[in-house]
Protein backbone atom coordinates (compact mmCIF):
# COMPACT_ATOMS: atom_id res chain seq x y z
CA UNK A 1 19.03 10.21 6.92
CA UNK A 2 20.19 6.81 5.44
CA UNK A 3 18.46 4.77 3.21
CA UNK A 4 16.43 1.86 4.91
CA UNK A 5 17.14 -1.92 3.51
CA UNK A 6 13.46 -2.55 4.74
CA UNK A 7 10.95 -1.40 1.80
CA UNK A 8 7.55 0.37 2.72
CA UNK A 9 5.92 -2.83 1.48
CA UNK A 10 7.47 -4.95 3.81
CA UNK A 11 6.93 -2.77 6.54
CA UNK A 12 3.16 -2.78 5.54
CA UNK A 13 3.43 -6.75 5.35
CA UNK A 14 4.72 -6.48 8.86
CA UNK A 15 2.12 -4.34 9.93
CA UNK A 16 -0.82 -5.82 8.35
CA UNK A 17 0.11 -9.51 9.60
CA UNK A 18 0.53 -8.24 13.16
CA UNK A 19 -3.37 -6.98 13.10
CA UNK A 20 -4.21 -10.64 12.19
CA UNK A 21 -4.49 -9.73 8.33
CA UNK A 22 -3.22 -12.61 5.58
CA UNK A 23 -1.19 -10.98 3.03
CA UNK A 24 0.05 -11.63 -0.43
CA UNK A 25 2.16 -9.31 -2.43
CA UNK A 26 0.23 -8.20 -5.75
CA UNK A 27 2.62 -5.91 -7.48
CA UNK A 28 5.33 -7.23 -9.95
CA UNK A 29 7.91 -6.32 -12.13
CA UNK A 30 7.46 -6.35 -15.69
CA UNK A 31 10.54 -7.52 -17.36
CA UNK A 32 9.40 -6.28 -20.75
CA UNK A 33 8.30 -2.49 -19.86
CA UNK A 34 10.75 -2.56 -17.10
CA UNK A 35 8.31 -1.46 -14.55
CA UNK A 36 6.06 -2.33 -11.68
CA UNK A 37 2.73 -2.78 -11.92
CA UNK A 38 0.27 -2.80 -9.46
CA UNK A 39 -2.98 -4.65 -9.18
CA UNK A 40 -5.59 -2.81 -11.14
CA UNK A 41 -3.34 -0.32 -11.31
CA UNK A 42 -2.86 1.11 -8.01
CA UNK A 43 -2.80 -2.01 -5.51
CA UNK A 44 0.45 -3.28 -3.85
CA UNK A 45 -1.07 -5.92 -1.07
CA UNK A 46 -4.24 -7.66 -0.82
CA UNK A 47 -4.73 -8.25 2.52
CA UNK A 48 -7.63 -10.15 4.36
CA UNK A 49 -9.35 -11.79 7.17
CA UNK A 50 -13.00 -12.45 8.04
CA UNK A 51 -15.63 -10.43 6.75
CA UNK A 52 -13.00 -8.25 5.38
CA UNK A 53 -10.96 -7.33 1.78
CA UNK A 54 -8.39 -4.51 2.44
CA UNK A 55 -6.03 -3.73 -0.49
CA UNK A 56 -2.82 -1.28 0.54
CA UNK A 57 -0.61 1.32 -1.85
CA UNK A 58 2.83 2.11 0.34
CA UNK A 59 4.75 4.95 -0.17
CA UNK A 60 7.03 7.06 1.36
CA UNK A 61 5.40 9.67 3.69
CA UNK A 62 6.77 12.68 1.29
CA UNK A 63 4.62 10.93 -1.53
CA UNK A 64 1.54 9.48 0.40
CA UNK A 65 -0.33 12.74 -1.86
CA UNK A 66 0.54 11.98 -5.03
CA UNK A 67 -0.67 8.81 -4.32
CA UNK A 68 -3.72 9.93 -3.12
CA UNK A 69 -4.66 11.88 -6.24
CA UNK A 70 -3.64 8.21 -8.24
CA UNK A 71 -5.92 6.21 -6.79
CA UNK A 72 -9.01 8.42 -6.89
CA UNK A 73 -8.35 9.55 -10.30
CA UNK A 74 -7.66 5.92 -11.41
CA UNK A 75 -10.35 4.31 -13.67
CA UNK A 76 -10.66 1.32 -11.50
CA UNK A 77 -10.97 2.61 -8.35
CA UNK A 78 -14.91 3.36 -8.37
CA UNK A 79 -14.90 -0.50 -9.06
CA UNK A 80 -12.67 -1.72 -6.49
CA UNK A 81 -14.60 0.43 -3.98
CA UNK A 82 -18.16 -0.55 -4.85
CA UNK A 83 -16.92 -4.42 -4.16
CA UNK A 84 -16.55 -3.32 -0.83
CA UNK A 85 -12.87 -3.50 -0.73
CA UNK A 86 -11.30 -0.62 1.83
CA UNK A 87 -8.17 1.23 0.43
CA UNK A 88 -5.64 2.77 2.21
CA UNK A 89 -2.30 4.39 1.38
CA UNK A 90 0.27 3.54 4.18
CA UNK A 91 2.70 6.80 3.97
CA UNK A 92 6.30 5.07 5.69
CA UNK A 93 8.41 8.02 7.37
CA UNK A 94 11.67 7.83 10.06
CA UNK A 95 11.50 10.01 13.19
CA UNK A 96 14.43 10.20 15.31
CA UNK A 97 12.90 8.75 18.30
CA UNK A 98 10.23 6.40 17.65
CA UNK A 99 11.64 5.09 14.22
CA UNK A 100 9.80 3.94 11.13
CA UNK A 101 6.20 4.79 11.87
CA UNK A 102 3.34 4.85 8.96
CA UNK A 103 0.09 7.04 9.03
CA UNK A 104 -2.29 4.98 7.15
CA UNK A 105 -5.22 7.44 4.77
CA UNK A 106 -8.16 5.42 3.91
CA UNK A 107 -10.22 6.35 0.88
């Protein structure tokens, strides 16, 4: 299949803003380690609306459990989960007939 133009983060933005959620993009490239680094280490959006925090990892579908294992293994997730944040991983694949469609895994 082709490479998409669209990233798995801006399909989540997409996604997220469409169930009422504000967004904002907490990943960024460092220049100097040329790398991206993720919000304590694991976080790509911070997404919110009343009552509720919701902080998203994307990925491609094939790598959805590597992630996974990341996030539960990372030191800061027990933290980020006993603020009452929810975490999900939203794994991005292409079928032929419905087109991009994500399966979300919350943790």
């Amino acid at each position: 299949m082709p490479k998409s133009s669209t990233s798995p983060t801006q399909r989540s933005l997409k996604k997220l803003r469409a169930n009422g959620y504000t967004c904002a993009i907490v990943e960024h490239y460092n220049p100097w380690c040329r790398i991206r680094q993720d919000l304590f280490g694991f976080i790509d959006i911070l997404a919110i609306k009343e009552n509720e925090t919701l902080v998203v990892q994307t990925t491609s579908g094939s790598n959805q459990p590597a992630r996974v294992k990341k996030i539960k293994e990372h030191k800061n997730y027990p933290i980020v989960k006993s603020a009452g944040w929810k975490i999900e991983i939203h794994g991005w694949r292409k079928l032929k007939k419905e087109g991009w469609i994500c399966k979300p895994i919350q943790l």
